[in-house]
C-alpha atoms as a PDB file:
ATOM      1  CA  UNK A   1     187.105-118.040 100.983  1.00  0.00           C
ATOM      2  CA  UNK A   2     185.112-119.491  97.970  1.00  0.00           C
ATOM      3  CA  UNK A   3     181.383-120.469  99.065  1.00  0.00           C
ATOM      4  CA  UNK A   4     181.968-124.553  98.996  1.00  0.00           C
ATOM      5  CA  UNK A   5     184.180-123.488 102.685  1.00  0.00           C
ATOM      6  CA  UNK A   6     181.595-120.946 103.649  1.00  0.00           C
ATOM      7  CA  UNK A   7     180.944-122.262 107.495  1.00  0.00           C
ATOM      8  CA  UNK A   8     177.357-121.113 107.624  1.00  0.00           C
ATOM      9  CA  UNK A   9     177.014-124.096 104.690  1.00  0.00           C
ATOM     10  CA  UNK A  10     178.781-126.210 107.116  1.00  0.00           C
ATOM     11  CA  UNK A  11     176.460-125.338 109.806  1.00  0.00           C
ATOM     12  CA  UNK A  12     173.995-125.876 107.600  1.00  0.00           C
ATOM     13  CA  UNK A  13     174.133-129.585 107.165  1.00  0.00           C
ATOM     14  CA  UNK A  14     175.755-130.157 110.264  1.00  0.00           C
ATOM     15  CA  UNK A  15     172.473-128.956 112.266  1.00  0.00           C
ATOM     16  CA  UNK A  16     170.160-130.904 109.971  1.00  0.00           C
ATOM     17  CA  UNK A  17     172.046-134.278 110.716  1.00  0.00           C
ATOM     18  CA  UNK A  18     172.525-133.146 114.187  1.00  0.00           C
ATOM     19  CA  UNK A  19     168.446-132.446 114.347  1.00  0.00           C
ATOM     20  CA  UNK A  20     167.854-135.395 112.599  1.00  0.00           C
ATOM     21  CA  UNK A  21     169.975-137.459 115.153  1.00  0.00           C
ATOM     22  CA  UNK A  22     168.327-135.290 118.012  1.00  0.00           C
ATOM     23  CA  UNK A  23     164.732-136.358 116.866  1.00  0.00           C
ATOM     24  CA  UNK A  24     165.283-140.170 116.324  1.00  0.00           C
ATOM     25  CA  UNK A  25     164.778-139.817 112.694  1.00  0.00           C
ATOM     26  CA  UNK A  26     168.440-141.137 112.762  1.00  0.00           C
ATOM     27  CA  UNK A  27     168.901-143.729 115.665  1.00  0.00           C
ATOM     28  CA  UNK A  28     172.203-145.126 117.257  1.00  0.00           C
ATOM     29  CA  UNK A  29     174.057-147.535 114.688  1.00  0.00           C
ATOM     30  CA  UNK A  30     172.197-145.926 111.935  1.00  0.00           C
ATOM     31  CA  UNK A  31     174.456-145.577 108.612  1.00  0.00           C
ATOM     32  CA  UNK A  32     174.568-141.728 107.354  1.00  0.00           C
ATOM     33  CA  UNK A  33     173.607-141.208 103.598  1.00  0.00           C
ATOM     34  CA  UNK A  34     176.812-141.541 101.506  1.00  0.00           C
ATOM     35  CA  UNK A  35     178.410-138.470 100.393  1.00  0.00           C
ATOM     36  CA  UNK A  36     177.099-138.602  96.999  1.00  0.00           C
ATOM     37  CA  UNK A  37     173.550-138.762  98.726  1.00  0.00           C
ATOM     38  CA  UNK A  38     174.073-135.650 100.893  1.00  0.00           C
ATOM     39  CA  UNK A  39     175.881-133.758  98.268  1.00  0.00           C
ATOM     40  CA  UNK A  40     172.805-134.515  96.163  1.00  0.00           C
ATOM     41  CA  UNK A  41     169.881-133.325  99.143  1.00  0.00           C
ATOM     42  CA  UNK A  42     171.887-130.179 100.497  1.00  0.00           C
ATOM     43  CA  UNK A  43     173.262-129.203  97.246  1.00  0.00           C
ATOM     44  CA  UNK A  44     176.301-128.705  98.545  1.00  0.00           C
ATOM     45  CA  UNK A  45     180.415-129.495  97.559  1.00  0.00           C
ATOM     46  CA  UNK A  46     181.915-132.467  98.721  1.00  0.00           C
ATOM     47  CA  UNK A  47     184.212-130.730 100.980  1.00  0.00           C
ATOM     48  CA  UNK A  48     181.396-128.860 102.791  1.00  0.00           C
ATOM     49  CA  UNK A  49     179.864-132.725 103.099  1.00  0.00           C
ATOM     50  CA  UNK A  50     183.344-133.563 104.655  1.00  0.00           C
ATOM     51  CA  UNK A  51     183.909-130.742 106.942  1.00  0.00           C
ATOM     52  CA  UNK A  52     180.298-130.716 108.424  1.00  0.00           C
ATOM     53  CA  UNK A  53     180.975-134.941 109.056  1.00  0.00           C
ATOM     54  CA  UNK A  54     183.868-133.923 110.959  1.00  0.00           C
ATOM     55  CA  UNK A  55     181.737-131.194 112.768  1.00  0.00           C
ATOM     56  CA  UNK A  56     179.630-134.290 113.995  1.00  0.00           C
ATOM     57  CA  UNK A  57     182.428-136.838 114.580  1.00  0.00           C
ATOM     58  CA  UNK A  58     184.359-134.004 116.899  1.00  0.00           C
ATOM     59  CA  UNK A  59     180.559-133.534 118.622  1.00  0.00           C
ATOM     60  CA  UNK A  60     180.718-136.872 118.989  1.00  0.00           C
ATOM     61  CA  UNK A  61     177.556-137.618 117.888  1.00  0.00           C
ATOM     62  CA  UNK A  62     178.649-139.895 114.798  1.00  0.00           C
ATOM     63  CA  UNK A  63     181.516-142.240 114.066  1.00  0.00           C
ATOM     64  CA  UNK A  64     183.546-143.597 111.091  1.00  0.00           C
ATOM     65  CA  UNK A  65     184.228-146.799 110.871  1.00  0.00           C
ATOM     66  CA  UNK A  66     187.038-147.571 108.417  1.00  0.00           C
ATOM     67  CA  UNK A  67     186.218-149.102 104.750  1.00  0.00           C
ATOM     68  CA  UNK A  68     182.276-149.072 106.252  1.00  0.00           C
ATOM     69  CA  UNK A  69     181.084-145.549 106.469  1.00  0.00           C
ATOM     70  CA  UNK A  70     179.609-143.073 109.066  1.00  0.00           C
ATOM     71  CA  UNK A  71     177.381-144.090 111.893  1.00  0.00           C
ATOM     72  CA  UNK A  72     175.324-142.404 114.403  1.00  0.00           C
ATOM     73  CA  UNK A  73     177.231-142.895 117.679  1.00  0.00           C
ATOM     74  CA  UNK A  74     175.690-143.554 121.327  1.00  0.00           C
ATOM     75  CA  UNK A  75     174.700-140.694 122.625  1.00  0.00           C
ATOM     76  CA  UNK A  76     176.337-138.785 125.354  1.00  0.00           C
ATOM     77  CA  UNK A  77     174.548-137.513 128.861  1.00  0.00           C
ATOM     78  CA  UNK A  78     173.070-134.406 127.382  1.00  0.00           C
ATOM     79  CA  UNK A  79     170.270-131.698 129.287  1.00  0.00           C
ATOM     80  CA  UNK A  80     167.361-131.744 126.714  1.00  0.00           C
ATOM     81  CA  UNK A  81     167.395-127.945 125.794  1.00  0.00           C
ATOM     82  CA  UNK A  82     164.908-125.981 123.449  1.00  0.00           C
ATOM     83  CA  UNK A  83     167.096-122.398 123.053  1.00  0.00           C
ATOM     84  CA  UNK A  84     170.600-122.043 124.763  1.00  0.00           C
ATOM     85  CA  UNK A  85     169.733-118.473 126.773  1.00  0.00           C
ATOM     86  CA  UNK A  86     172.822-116.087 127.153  1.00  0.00           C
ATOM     87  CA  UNK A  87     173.983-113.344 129.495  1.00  0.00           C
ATOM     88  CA  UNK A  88     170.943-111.018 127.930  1.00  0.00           C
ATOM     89  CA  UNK A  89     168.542-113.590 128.355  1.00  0.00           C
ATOM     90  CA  UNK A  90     169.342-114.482 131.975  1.00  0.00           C
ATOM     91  CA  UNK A  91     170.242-110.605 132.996  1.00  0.00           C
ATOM     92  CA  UNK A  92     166.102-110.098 132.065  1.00  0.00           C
ATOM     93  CA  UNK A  93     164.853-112.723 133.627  1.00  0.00           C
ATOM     94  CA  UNK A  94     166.463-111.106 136.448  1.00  0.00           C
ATOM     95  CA  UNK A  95     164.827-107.734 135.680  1.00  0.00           C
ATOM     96  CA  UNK A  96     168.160-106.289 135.794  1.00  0.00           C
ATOM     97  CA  UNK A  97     169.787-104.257 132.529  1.00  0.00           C
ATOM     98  CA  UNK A  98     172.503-106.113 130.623  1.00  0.00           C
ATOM     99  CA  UNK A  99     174.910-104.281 128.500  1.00  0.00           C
ATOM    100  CA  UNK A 100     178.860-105.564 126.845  1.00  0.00           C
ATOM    101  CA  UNK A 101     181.942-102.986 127.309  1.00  0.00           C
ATOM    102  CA  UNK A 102     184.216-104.477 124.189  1.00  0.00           C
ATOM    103  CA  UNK A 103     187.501-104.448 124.937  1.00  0.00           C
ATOM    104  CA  UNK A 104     188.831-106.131 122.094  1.00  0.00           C
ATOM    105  CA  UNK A 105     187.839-107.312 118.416  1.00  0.00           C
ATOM    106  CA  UNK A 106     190.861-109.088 116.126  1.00  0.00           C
ATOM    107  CA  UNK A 107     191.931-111.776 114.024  1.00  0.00           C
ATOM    108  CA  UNK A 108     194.626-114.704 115.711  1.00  0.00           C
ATOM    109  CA  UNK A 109     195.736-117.890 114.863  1.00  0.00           C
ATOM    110  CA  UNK A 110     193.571-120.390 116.689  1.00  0.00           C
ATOM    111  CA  UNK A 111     195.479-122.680 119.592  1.00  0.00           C
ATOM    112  CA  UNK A 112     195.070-126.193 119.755  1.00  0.00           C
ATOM    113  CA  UNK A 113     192.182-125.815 122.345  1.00  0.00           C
ATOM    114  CA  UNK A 114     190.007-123.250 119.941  1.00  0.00           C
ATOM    115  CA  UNK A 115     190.897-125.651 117.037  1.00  0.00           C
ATOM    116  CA  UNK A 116     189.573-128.271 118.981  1.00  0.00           C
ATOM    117  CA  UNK A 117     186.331-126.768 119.786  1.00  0.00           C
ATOM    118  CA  UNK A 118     185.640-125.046 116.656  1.00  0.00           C
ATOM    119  CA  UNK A 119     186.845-127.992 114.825  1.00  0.00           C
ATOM    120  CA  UNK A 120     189.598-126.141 112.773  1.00  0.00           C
ATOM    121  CA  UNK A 121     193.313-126.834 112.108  1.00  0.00           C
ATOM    122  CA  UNK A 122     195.412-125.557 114.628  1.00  0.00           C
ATOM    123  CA  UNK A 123     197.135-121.876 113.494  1.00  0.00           C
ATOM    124  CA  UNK A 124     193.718-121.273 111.357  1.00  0.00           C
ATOM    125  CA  UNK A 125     193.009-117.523 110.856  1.00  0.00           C
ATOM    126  CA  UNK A 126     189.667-116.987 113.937  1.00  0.00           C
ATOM    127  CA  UNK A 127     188.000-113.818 115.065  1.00  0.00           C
ATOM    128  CA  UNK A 128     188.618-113.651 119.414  1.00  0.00           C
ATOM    129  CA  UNK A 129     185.895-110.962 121.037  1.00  0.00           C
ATOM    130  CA  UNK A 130     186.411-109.793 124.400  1.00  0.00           C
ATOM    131  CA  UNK A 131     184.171-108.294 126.266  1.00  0.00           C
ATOM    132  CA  UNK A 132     183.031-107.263 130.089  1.00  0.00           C
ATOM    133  CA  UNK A 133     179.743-108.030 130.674  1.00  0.00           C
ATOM    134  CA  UNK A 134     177.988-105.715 133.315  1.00  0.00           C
ATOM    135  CA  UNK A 135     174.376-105.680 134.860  1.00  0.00           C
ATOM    136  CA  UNK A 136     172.835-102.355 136.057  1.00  0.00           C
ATOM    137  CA  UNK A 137     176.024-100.950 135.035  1.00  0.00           C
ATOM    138  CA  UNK A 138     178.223-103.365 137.633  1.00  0.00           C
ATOM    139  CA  UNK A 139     180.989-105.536 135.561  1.00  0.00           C
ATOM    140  CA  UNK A 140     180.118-108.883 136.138  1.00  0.00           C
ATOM    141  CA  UNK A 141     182.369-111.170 133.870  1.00  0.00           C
ATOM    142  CA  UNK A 142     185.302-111.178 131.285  1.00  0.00           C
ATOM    143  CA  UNK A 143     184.319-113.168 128.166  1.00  0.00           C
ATOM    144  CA  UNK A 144     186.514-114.462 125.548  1.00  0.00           C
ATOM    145  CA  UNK A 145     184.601-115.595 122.361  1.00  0.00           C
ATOM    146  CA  UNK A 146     186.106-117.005 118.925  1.00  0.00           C
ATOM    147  CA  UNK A 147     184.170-117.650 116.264  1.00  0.00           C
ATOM    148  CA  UNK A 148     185.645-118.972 112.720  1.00  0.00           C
ATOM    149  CA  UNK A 149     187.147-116.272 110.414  1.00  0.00           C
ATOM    150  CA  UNK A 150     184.027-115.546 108.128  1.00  0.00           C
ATOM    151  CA  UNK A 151     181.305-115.511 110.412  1.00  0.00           C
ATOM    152  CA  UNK A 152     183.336-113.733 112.774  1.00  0.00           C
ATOM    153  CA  UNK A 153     184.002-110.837 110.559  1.00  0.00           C
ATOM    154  CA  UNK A 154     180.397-110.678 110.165  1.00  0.00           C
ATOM    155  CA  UNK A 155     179.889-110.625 113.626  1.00  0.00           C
ATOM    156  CA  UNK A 156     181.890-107.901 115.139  1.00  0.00           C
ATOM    157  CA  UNK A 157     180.343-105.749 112.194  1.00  0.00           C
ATOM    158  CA  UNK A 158     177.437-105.604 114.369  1.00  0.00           C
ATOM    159  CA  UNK A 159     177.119-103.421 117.777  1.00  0.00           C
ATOM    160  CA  UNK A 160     178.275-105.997 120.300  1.00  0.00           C
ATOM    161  CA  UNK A 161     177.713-103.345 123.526  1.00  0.00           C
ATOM    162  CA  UNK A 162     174.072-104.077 122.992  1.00  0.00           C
ATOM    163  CA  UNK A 163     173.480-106.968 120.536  1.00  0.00           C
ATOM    164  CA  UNK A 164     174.003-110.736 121.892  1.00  0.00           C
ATOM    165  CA  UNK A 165     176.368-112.830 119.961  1.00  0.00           C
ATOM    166  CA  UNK A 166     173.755-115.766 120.600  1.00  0.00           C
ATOM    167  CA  UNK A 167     170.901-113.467 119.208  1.00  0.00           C
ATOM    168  CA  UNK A 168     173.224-112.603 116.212  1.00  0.00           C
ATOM    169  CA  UNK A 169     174.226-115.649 115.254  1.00  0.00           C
ATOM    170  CA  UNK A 170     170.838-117.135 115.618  1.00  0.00           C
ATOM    171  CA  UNK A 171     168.503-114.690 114.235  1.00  0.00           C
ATOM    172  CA  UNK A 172     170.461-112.392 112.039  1.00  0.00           C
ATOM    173  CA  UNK A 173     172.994-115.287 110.156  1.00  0.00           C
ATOM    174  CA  UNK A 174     171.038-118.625 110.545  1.00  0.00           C
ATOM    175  CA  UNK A 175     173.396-120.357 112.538  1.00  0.00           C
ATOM    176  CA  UNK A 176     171.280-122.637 115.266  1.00  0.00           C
ATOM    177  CA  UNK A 177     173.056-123.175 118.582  1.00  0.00           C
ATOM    178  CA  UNK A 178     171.977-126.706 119.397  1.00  0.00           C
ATOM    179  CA  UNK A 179     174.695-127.689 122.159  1.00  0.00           C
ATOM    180  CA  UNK A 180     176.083-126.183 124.647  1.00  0.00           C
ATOM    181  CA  UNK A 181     178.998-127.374 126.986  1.00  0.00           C
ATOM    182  CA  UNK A 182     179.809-125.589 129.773  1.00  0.00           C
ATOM    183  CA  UNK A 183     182.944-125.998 132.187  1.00  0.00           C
ATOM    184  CA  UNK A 184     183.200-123.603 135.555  1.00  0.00           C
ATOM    185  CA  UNK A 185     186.632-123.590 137.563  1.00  0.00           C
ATOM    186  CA  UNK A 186     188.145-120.711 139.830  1.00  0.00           C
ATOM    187  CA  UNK A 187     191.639-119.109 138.320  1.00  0.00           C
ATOM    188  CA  UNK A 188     193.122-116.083 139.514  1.00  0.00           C
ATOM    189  CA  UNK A 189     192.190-112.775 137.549  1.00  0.00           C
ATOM    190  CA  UNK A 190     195.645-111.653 135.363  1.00  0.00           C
ATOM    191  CA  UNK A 191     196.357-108.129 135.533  1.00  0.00           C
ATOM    192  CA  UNK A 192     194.947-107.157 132.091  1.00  0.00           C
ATOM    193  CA  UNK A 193     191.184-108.979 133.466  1.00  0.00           C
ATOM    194  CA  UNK A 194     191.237-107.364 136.562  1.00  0.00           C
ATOM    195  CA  UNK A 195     191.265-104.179 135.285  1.00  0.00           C
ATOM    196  CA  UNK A 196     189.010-104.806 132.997  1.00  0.00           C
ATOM    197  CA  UNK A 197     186.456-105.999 135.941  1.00  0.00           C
ATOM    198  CA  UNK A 198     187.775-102.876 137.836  1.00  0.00           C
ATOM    199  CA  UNK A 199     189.525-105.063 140.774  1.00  0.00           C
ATOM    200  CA  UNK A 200     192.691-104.859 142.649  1.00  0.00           C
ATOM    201  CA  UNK A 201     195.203-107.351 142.652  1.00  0.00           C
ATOM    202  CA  UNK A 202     193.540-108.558 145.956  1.00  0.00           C
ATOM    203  CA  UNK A 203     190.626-109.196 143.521  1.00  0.00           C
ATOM    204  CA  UNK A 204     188.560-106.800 145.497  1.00  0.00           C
ATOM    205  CA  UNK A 205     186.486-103.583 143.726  1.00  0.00           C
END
């Protein structure tokens, strides 16, 4: 991947304009700079330019209005959050000992829902995790985590029975986490997570 598609350059300008947006300094109805004019202040390639504008128009945060340019959007219903805390963060606050049995690191194609979310082409080359979270030894949860292909690789380099993704990604490659969306809904445990968690097929320990 040449650097002009390196995602931490998307991220890059993508969290600056989303910042920007965040802070007022760019207010609903707002015109963006024109290409040219971010290409110029990041000094960045056009298609990094492109890709992190789609970033924001799949974040909804900005629209494109045809032969008139790119405009910040109205805002959604968000929760006004400093730092996005993760399994770690919450397992302290609990005074309680977090630590990640990996069950899985590879490469797959991305389905239509991860190329949604990550804002890829459906079928593009992304890194899945899995992992079993446990607290004072007890597994707790079955996570799932893709992240695009380069970061990714980057990512699972690192020891992921100890080391938050969140933390990683943050402190370690740059990459703010600004939003969050979260979605909770009860499905039954397939064979391959329940044995993970250490249940029956009752769903019991």
């Amino acid at each position: 991947m040449s650097a002009a598609q390196d995602p931490l350059l998307y991220a890059r300008v993508e969290t600056v304009l989303a910042g920007e947006i965040a802070d007022g300094d760019l207010k609903v109805g707002d015109q963006l700079p024109t290409e040219d004019s971010l290409i110029a202040r990041f000094g960045v390639s056009r298609i990094t330019v492109r890709r992190a504008i789609q970033n924001l128009v799949s974040r909804r945060l900005v629209e494109i209005r045809r032969g008139k340019g790119t405009f910040v959007a109205a805002p959604k219903i968000t929760q006004d959050l400093k730092e996005l805390s993760g399994f770690v963060e919450d397992m302290h606050a609990l005074g309680r000992k977090p630590t990640a049995r990996v069950i899985g690191k590879e490469t797959v194609n991305a389905s239509a829902t991860v190329a949604r979310q990550l804002a890829l082409t459906t079928g593009e080359r992304v890194v899945r995790i899995r992992r079993v979270r446990l607290a004072d030894g007890v597994p707790l949860s079955f996570d799932e985590t893709y992240l695009p292909l380069e970061i990714g690789k980057k990512i699972i380099a690192n020891n992921l029975r100890v080391e938050p993704i969140f933390s990683l990604l943050e402190r370690k490659y740059d990459v703010p986490l600004i939003e969050a969306e979260y979605k909770l809904d009860a499905v039954g445990a397939d064979n391959e997570v329940a044995k993970a968690l250490g249940w029956t097929s009752t769903g019991t320990r």
